[in-house]
Structures are given as structure tokens and as C-alpha cells.
N, C-alpha and C. Protein backbone atom coordinates (compact mmCIF):
# COMPACT_ATOMS: atom_id res chain seq x y z
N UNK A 1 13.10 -6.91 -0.77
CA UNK A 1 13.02 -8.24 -0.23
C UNK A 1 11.83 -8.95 -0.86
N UNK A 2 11.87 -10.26 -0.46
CA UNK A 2 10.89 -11.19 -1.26
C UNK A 2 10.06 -12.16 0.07
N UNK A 3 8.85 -12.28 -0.86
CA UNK A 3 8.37 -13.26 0.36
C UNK A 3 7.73 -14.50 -0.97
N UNK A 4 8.46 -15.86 -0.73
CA UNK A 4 7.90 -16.55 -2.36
C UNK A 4 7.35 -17.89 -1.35
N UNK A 5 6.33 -19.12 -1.60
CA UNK A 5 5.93 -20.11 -1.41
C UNK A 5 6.99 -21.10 -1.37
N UNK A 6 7.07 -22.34 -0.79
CA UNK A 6 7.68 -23.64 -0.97
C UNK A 6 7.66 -23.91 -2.61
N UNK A 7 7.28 -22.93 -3.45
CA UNK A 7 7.84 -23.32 -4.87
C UNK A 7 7.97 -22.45 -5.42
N UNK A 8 8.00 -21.53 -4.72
CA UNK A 8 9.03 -20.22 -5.44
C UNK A 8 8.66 -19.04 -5.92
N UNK A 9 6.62 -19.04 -5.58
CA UNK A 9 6.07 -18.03 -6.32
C UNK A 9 5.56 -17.20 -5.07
N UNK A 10 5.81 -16.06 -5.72
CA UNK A 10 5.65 -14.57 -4.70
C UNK A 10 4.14 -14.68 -4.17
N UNK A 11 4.53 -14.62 -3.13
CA UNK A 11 3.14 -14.34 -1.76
C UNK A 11 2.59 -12.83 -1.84
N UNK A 12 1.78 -12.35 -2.03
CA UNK A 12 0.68 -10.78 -1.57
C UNK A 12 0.71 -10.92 -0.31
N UNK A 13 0.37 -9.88 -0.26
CA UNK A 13 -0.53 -9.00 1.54
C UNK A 13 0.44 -10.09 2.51
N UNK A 14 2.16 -9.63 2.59
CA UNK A 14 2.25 -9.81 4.06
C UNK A 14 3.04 -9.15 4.24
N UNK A 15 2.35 -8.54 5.63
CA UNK A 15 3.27 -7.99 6.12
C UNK A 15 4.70 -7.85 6.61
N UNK A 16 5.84 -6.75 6.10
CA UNK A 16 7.43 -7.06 6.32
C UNK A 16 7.45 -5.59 7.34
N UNK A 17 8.28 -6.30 8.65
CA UNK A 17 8.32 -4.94 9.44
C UNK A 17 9.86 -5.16 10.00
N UNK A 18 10.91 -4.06 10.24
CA UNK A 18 11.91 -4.16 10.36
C UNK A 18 12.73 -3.42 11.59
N UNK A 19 12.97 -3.62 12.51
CA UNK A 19 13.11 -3.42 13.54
C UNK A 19 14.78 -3.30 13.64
N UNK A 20 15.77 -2.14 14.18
CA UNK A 20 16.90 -2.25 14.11
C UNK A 20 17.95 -3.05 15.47
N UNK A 21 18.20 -4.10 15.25
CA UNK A 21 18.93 -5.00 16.12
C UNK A 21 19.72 -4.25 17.69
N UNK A 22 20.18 -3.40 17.29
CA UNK A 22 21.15 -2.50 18.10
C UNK A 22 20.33 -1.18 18.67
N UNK A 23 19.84 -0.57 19.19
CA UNK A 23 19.50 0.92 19.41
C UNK A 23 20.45 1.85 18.66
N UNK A 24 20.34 2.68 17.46
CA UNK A 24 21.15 3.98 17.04
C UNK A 24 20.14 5.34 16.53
N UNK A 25 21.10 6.01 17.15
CA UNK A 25 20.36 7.80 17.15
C UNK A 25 19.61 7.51 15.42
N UNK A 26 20.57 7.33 14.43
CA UNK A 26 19.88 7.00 12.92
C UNK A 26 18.77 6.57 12.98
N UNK A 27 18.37 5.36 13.39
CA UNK A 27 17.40 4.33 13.61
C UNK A 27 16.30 5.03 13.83
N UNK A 28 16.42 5.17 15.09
CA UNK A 28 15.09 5.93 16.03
C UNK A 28 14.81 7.37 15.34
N UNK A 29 15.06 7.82 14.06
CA UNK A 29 14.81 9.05 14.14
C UNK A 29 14.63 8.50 12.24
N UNK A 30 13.88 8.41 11.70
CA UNK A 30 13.49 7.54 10.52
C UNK A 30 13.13 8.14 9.90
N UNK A 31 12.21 8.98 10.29
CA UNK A 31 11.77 10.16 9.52
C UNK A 31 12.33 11.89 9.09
N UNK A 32 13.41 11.97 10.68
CA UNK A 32 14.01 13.16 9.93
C UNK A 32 12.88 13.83 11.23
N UNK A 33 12.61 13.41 12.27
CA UNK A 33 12.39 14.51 12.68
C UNK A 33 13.02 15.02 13.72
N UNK A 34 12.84 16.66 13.84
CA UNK A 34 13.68 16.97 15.14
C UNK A 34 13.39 15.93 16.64
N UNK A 35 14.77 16.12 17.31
CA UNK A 35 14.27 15.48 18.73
C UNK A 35 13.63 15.98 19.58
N UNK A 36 12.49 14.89 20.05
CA UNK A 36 11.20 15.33 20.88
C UNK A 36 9.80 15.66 20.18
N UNK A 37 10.06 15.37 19.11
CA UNK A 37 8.83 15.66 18.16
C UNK A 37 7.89 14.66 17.48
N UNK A 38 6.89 14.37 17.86
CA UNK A 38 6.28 13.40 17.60
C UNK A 38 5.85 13.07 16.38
N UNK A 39 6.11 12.06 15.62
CA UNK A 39 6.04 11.65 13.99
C UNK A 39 4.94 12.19 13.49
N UNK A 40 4.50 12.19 12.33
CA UNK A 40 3.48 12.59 12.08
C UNK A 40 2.71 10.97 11.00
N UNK A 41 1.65 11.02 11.53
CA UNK A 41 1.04 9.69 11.17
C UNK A 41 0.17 9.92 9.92
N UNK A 42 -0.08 9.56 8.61
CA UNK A 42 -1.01 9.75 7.66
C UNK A 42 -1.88 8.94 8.44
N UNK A 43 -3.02 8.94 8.21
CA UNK A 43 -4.68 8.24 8.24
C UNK A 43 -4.53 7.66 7.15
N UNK A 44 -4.88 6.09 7.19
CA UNK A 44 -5.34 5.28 6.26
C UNK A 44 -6.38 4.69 6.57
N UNK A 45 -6.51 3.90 5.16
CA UNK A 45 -8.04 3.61 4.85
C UNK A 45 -8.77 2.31 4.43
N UNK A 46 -9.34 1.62 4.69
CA UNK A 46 -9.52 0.19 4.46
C UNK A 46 -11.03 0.09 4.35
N UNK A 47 -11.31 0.48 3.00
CA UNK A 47 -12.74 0.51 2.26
C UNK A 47 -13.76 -1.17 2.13
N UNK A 48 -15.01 -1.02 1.86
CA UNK A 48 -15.74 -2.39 1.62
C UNK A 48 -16.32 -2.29 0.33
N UNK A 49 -16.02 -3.30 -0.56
CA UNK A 49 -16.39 -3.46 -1.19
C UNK A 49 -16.76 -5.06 -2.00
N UNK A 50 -17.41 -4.68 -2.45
CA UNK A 50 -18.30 -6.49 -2.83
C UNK A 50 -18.09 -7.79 -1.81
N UNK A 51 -18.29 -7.09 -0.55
CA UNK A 51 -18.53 -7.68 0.55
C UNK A 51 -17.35 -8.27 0.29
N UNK A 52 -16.42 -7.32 0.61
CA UNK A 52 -14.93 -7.85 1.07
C UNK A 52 -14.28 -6.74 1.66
N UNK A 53 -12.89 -6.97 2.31
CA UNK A 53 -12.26 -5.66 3.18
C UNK A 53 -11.26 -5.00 2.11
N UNK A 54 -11.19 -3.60 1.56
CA UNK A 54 -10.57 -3.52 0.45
C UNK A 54 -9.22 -2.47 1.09
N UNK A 55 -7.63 -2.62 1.69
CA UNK A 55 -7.48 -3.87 1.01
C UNK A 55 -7.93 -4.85 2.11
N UNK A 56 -7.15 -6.20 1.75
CA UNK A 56 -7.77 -7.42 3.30
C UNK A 56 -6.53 -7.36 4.26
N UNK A 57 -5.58 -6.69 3.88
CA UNK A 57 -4.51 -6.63 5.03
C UNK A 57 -4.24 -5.20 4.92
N UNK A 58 -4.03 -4.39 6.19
CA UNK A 58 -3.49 -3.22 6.34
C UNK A 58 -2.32 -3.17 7.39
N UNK A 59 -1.51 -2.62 6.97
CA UNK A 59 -0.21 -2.03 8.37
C UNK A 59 0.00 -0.85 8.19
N UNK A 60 -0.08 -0.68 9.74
CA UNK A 60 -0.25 0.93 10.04
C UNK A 60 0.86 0.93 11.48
N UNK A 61 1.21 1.90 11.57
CA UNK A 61 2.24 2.47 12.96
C UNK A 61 1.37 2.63 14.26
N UNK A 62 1.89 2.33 15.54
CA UNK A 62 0.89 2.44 16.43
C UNK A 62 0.21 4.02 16.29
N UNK A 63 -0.68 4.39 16.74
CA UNK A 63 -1.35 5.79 17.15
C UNK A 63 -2.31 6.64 15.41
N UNK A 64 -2.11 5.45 14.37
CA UNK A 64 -2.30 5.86 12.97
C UNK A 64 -4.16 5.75 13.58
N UNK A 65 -4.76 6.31 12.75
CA UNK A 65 -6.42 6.29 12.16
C UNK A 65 -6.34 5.83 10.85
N UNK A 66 -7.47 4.84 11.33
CA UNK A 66 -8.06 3.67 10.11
C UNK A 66 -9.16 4.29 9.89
N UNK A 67 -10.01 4.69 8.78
CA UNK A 67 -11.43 5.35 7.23
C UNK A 67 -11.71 3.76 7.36
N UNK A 68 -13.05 3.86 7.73
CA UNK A 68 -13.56 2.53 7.11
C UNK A 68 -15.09 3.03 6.02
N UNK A 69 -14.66 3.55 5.25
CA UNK A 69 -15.74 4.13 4.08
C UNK A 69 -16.37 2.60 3.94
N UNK A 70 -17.82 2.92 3.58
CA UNK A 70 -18.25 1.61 2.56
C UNK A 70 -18.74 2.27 1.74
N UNK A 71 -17.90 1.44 0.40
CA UNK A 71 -18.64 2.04 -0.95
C UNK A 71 -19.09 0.77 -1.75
N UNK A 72 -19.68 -0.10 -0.68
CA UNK A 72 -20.51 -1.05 -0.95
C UNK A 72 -22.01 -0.79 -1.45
N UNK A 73 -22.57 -2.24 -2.44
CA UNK A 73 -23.88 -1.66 -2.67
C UNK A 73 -24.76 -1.98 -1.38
N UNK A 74 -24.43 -2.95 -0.41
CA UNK A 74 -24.87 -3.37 0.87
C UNK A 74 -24.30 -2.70 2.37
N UNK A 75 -24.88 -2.50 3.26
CA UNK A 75 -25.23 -2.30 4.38
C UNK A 75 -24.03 -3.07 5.03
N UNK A 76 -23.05 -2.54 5.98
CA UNK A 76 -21.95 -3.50 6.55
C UNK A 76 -21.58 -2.80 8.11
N UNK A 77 -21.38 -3.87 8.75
CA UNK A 77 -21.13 -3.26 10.96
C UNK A 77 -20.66 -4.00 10.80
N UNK A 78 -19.15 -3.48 10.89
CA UNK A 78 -17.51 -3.51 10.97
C UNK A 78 -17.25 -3.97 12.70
N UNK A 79 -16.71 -5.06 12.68
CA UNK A 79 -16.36 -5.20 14.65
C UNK A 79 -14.62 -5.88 14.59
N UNK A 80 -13.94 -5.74 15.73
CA UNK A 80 -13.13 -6.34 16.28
C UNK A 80 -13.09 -7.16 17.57
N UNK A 81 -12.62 -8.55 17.74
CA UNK A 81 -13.14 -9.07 19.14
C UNK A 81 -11.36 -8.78 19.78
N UNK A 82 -10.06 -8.34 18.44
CA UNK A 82 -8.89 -8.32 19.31
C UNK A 82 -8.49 -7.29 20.25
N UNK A 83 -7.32 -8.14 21.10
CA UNK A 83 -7.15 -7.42 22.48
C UNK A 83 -6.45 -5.87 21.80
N UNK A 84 -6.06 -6.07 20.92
CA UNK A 84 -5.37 -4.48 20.72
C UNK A 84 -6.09 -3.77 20.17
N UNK A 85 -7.21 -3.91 20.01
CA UNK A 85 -8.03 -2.87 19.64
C UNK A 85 -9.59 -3.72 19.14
N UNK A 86 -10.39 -3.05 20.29
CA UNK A 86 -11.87 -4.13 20.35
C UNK A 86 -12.80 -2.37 19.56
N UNK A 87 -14.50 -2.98 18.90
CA UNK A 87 -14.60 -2.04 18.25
C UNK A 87 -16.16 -1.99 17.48
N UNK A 88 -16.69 -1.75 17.43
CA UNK A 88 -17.84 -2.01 16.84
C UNK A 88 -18.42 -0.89 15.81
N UNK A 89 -18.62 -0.56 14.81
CA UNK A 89 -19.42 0.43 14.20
C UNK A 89 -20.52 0.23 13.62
N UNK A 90 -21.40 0.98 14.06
CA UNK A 90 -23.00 0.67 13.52
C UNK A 90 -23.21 0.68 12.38
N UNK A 91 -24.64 -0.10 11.92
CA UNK A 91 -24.49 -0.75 10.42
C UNK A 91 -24.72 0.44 9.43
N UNK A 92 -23.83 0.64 8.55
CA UNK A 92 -23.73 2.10 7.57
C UNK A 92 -23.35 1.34 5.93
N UNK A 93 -23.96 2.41 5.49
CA UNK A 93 -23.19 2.33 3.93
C UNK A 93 -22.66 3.91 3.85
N UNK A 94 -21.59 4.33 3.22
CA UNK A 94 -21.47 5.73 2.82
C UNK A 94 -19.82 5.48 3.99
N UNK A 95 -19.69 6.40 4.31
CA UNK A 95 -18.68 7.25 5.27
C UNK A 95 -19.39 8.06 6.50
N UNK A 96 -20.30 7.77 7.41
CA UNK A 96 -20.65 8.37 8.37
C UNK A 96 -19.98 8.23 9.49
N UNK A 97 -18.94 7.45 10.10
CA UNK A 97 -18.48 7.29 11.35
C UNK A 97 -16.68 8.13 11.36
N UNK A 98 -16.49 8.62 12.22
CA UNK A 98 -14.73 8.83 12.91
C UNK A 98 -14.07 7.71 12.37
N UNK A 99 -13.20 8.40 11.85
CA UNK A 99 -11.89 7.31 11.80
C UNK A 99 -11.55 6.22 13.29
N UNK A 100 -11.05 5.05 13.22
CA UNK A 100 -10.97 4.46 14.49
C UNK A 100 -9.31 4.24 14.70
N UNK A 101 -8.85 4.78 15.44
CA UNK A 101 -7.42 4.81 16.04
C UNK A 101 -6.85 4.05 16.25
N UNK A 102 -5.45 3.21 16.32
CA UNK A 102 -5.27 1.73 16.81
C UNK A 102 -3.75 2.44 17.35
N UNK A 103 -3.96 2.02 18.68
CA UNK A 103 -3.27 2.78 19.84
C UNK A 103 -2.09 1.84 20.23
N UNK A 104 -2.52 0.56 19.82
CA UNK A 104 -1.59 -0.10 20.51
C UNK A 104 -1.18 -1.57 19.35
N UNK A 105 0.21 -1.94 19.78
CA UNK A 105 0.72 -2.95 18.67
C UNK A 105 -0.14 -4.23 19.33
N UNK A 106 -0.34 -4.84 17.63
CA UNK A 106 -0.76 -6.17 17.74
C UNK A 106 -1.56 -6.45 16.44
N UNK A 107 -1.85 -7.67 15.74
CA UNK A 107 -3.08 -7.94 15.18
C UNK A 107 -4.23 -7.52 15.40
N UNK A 108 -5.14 -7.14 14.88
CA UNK A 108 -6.44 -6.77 14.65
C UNK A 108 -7.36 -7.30 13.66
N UNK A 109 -8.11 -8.23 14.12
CA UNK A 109 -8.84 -8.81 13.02
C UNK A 109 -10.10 -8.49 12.96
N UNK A 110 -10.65 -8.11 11.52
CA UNK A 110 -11.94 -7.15 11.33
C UNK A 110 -12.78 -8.21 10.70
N UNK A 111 -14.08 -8.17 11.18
CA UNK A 111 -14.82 -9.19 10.62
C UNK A 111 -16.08 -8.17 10.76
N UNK A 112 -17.53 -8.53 10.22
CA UNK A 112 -19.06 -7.99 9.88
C UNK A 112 -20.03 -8.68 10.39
N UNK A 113 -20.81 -7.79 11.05
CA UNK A 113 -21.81 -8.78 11.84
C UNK A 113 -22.97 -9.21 11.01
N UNK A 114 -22.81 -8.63 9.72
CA UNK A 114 -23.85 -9.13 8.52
C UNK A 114 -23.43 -9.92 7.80
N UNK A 115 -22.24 -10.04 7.16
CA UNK A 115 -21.43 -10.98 6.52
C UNK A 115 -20.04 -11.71 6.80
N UNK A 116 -20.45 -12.82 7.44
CA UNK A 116 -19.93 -13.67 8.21
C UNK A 116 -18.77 -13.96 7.22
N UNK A 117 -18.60 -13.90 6.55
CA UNK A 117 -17.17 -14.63 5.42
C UNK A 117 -16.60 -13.58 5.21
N UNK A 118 -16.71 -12.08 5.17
CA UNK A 118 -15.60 -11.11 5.14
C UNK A 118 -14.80 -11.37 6.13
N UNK A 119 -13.78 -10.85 6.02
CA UNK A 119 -12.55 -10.62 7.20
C UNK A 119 -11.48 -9.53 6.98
N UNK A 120 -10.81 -8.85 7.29
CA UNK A 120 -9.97 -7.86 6.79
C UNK A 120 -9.10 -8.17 7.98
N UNK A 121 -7.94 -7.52 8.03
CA UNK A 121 -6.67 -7.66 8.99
C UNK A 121 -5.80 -5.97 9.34
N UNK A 122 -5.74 -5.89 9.87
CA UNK A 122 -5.10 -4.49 10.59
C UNK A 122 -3.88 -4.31 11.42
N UNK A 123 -2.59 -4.90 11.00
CA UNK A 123 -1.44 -5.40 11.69
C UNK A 123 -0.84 -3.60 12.37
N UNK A 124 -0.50 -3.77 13.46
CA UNK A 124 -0.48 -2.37 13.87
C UNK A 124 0.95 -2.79 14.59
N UNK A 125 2.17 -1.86 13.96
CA UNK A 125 3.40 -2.29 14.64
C UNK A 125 4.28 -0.73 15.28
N UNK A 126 4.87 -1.13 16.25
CA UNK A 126 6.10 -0.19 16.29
C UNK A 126 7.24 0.41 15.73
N UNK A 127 7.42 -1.27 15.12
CA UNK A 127 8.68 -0.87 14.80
C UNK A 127 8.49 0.22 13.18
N UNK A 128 9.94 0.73 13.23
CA UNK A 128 10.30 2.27 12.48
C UNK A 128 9.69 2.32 10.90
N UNK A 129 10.26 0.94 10.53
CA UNK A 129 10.32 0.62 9.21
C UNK A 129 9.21 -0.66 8.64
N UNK A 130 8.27 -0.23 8.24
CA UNK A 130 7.05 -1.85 7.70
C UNK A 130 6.43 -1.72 6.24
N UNK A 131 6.23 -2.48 5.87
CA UNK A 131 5.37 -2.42 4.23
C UNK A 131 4.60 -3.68 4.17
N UNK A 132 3.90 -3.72 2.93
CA UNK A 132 3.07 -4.82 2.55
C UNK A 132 3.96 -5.39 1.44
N UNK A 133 3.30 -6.61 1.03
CA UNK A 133 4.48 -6.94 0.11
C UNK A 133 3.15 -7.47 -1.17
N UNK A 134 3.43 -7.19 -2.64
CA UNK A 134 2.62 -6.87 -3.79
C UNK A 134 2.25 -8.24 -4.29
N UNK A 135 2.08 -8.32 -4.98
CA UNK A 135 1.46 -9.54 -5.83
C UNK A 135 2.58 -10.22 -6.51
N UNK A 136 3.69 -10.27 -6.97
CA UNK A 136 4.61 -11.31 -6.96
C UNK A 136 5.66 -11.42 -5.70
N UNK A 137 4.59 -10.66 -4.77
CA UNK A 137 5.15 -11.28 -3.24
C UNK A 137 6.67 -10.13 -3.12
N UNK A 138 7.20 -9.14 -3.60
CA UNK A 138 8.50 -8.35 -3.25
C UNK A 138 7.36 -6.76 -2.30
N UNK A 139 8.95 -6.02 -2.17
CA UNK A 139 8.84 -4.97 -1.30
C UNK A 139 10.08 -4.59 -1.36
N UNK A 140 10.46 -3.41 -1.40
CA UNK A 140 11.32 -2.53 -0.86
C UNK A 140 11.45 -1.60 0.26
N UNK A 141 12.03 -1.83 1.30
CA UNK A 141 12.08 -0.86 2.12
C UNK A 141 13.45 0.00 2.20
N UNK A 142 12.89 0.75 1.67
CA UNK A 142 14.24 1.99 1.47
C UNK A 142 14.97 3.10 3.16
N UNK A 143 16.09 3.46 2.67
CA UNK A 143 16.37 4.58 3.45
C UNK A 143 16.35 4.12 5.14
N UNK A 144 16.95 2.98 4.96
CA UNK A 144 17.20 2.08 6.13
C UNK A 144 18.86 3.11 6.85
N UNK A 145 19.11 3.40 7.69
CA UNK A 145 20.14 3.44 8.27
C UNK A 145 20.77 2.47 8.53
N UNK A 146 22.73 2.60 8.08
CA UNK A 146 23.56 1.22 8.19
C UNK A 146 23.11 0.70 9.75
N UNK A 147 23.41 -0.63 9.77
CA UNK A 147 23.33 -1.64 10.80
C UNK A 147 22.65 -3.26 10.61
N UNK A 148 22.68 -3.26 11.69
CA UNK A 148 22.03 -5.01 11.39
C UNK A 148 20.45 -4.77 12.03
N UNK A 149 19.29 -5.38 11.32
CA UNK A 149 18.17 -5.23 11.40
C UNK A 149 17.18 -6.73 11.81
N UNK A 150 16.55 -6.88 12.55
CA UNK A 150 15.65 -8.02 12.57
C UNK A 150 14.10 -7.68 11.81
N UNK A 151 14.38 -8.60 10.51
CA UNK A 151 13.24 -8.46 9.70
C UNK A 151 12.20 -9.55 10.17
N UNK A 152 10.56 -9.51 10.47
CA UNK A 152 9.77 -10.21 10.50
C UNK A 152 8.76 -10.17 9.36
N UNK A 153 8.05 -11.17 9.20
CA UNK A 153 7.20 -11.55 8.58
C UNK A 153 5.85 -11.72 8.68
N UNK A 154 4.64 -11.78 8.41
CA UNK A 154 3.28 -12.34 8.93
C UNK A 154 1.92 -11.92 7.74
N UNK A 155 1.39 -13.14 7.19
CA UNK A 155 0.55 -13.60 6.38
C UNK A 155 -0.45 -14.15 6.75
N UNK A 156 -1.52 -13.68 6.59
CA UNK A 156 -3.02 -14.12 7.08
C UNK A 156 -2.95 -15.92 6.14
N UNK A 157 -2.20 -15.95 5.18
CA UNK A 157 -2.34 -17.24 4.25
C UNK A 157 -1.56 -18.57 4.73
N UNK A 158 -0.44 -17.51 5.46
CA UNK A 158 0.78 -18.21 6.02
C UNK A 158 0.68 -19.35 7.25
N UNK A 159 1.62 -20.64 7.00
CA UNK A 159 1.30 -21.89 7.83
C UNK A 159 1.98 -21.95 8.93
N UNK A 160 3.45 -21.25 8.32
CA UNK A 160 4.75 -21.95 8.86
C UNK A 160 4.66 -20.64 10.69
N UNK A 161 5.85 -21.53 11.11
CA UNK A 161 5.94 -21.20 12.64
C UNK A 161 6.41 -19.46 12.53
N UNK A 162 5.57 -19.44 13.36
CA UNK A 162 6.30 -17.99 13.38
C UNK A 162 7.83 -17.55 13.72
N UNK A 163 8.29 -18.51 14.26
CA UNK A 163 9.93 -18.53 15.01
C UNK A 163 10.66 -18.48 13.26
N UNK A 164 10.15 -19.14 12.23
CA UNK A 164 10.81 -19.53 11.23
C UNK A 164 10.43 -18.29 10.46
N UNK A 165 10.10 -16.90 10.74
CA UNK A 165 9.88 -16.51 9.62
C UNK A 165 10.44 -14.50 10.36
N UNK A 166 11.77 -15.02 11.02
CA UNK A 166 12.57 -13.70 11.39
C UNK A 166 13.72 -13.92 10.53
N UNK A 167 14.01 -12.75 10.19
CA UNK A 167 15.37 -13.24 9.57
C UNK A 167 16.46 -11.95 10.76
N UNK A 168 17.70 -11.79 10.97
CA UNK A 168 18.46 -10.94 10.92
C UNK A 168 19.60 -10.18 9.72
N UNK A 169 19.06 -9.29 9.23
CA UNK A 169 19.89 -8.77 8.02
C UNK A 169 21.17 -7.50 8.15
N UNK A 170 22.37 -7.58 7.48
CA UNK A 170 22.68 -6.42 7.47
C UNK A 170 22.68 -5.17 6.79
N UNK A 171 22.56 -3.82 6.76
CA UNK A 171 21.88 -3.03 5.59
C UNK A 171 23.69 -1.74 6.20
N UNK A 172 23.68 -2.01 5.11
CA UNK A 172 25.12 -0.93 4.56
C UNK A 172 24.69 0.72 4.18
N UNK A 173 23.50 0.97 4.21
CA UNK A 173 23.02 2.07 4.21
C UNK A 173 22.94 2.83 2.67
N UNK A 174 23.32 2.48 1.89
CA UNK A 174 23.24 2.58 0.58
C UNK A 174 22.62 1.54 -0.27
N UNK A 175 22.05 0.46 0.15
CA UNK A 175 20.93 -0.63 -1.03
C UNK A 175 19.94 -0.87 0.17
N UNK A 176 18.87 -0.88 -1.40
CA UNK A 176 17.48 -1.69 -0.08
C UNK A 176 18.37 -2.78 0.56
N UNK A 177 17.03 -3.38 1.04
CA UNK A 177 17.20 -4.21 2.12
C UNK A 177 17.23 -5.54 1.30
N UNK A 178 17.49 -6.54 1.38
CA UNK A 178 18.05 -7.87 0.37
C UNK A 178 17.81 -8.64 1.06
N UNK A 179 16.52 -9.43 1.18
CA UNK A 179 16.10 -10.41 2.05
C UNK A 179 14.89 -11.36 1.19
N UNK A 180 15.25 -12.94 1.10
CA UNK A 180 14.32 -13.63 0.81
C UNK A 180 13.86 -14.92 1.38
N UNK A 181 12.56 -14.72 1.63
CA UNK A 181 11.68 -15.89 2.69
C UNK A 181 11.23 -16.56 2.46
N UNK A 182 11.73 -18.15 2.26
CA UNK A 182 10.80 -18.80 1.35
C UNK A 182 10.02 -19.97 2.00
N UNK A 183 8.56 -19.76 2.04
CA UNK A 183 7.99 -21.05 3.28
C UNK A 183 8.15 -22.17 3.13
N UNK A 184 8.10 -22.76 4.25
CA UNK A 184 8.11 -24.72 3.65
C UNK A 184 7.31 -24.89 3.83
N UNK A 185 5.73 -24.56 4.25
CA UNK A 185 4.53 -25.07 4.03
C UNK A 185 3.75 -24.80 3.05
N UNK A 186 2.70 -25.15 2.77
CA UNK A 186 1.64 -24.82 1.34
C UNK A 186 0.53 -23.72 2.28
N UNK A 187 0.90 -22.87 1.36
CA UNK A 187 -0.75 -21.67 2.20
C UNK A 187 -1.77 -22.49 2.43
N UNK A 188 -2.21 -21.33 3.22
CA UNK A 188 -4.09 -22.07 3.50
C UNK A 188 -4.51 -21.60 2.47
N UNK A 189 -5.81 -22.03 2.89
CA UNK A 189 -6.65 -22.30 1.95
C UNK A 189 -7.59 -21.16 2.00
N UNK A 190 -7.77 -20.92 3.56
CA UNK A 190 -8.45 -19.49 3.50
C UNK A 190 -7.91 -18.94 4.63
N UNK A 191 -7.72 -17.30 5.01
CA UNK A 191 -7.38 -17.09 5.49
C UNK A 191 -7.70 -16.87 7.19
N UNK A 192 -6.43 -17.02 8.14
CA UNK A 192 -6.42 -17.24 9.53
C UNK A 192 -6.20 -16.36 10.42
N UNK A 193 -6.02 -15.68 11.32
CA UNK A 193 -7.49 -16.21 12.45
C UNK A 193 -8.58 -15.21 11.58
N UNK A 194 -9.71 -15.85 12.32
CA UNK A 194 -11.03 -15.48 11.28
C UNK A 194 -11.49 -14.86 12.64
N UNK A 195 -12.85 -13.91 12.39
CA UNK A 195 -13.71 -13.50 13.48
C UNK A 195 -14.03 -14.13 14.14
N UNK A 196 -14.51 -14.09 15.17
CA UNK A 196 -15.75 -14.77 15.93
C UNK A 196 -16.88 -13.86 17.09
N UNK A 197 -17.63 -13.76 16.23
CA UNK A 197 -18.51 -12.98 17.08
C UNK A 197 -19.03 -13.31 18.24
N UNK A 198 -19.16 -14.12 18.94
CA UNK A 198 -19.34 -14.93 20.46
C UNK A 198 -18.04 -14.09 21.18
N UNK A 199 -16.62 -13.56 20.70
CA UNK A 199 -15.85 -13.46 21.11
C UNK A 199 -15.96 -11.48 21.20
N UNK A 200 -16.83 -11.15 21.06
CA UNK A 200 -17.66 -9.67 20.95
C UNK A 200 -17.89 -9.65 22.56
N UNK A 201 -17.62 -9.05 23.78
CA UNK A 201 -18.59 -8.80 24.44
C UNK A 201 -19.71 -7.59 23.80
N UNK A 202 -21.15 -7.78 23.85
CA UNK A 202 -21.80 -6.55 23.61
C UNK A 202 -22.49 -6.20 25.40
């Protein structure tokens, strides 16, 4: 699938997550594992570097662990003020802290209590099937089970309504998924929602 601008050129870093329309035994079981067995989650990782979030968007499955290494030449305290996961880590360079868990679906927006213009993003979903989408804006999500699927969308750059950016697709179980989104607004300019540290209780 594709995610391209009001003129046709491929969008980065947004997130595509795909959710199957109908409930089927296929669906719910995505990975192949036996029933009753709880998925197994890789740990990912969302590094700092030149006082930026490397990458600036991450999607992860609920219950995954986020590495926030800095292999910055500066000093960085990583916080969240969102409801799905609030967060603070003391100011480090290197890898000294636990991975931080994100337990529950929702946005997560990561901002620095030293450098006010970083921001990073941490989209944390349920549903079975999600990816990021590359620099001329495509993605493939493979190994979909046949049925009809509700594909969503969501871009830290992105203007348009969120109602406008579901599609419903059908997947025959033998080709990716064949879906293209094309906005009618012009990106921002920088990206949205931003931190706000007032919005920290300490």
C-alpha cells in the first residue's frame, strides 16, 4: 500500500495498521501461534541522536519494550505527558535505564526536558497487523488472511481528518494488501502534537 500527498509524492513515518473487519480464527492467530499462548513481542528501540528521536515515529504492539539508548554527544531526559503511557527518565547519555513498556493502545508522544524541539512518537496499537511506511511513502503488509480488513492511517505531518484516512479493503489471501491514500491537505510544516512539559505532573 501507499500513502502519497495531494500531489502524488510518497509520505515517510506513517503509520499503517490493519485490523480484520469480521472476527476469524485466521485473523486472531497471525503469528502461528498455538491457542492460549501469548505472542511473543521483540523489544524495540528508539535511539537519540543529534538531538533528534532516531527513528521519530515508532509502532509497536501493545505490551512491546521500547531501548531508549542515547548515542548522543549530549546529555538527554526523555518524558511523556500521554495518557497511554506517562514517563520520565533521568538525564543520561549511554544506555543506563530498563527498557520502558507501553501497556496500553494509544499515541505516545516523547519529548526532552533539555531540548525543547526534539519530539519522537510511539504509536502503540492492537490491532494484528501494522508497519511504518518508507520514504517514497509505500509498505507492504504481507501474510494477511483472506477477508475484508479496515486499514487506518496516522502521520505526525498529516492535516487531513482522521475519519478520511480509514479505508476498508479486501485481501484474497494470496497478494499484499493494495491500498492507496492520497491526502487533500498540504503537510505541516512541523510535526503535531508536540510536548508540553506543564502537561508533566512532577
Amino acid at each position: 500500500m501507499t500513502v502519497v500527498d495531494h500531489d502524488g509524492r510518497g509520505v515517510a513515518e506513517v503509520v499503517v495498521f490493519a485490523t480484520p473487519a469480521a472476527a476469524s480464527p485466521a485473523a486472531a492467530n497471525p503469528a502461528g501461534a498455538k491457542p492460549g499462548a501469548a505472542p511473543v513481542l521483540k523489544p524495540a528501540v528508539m535511539d537519540q541522536r543529534n538531538r533528534e528521536f532516531v527513528p521519530r515515529v515508532l509502532v509497536v504492539g501493545v505490551g512491546t519494550s521500547v531501548e531508549f539508548p542515547n548515542n548522543d554527544s549530549v546529555s538527554h531526559q526523555v518524558y511523556s505527558f500521554s495518557a497511554a503511557r506517562r514517563f520520565q527518565l533521568p538525564l543520561y547519555k549511554g544506555q543506563p535505564h530498563p527498557p520502558v513498556t507501553f501497556d496500553k493502545p494509544g499515541l505516545v508522544v516523547l519529548g526532552c526536558n533539555i531540548h525543547d524541539a526534539m519530539v519522537g512518537y510511539v504509536y502503540v496499537t492492537d490491532a494484528p497487523y501494522f508497519g511504518i511506511t518508507e520514504t517514497a511513502g509505500g509498505l507492504t503488509l504481507k501474510d494477511l488472511p483472506a477477508g475484508d480488513y479496515r486499514i487506518v492511517v496516522w502521520g505526525p505531518y498529516i492535516a487531513d481528518a482522521p475519519a478520511s484516512l480509514v479505508r476498508t479493503v479486501h485481501v484474497d489471501g494470496s497478494e499484499p494488501v493494495i491500498a492507496r491514500f492520497q491526502l487533500s491537505l498540504g503537510l505541516r510544516a512541523r510535526p503535531e502534537p508536540r510536548p508540553r512539559r506543564r502537561d508533566w505532573e512532577y
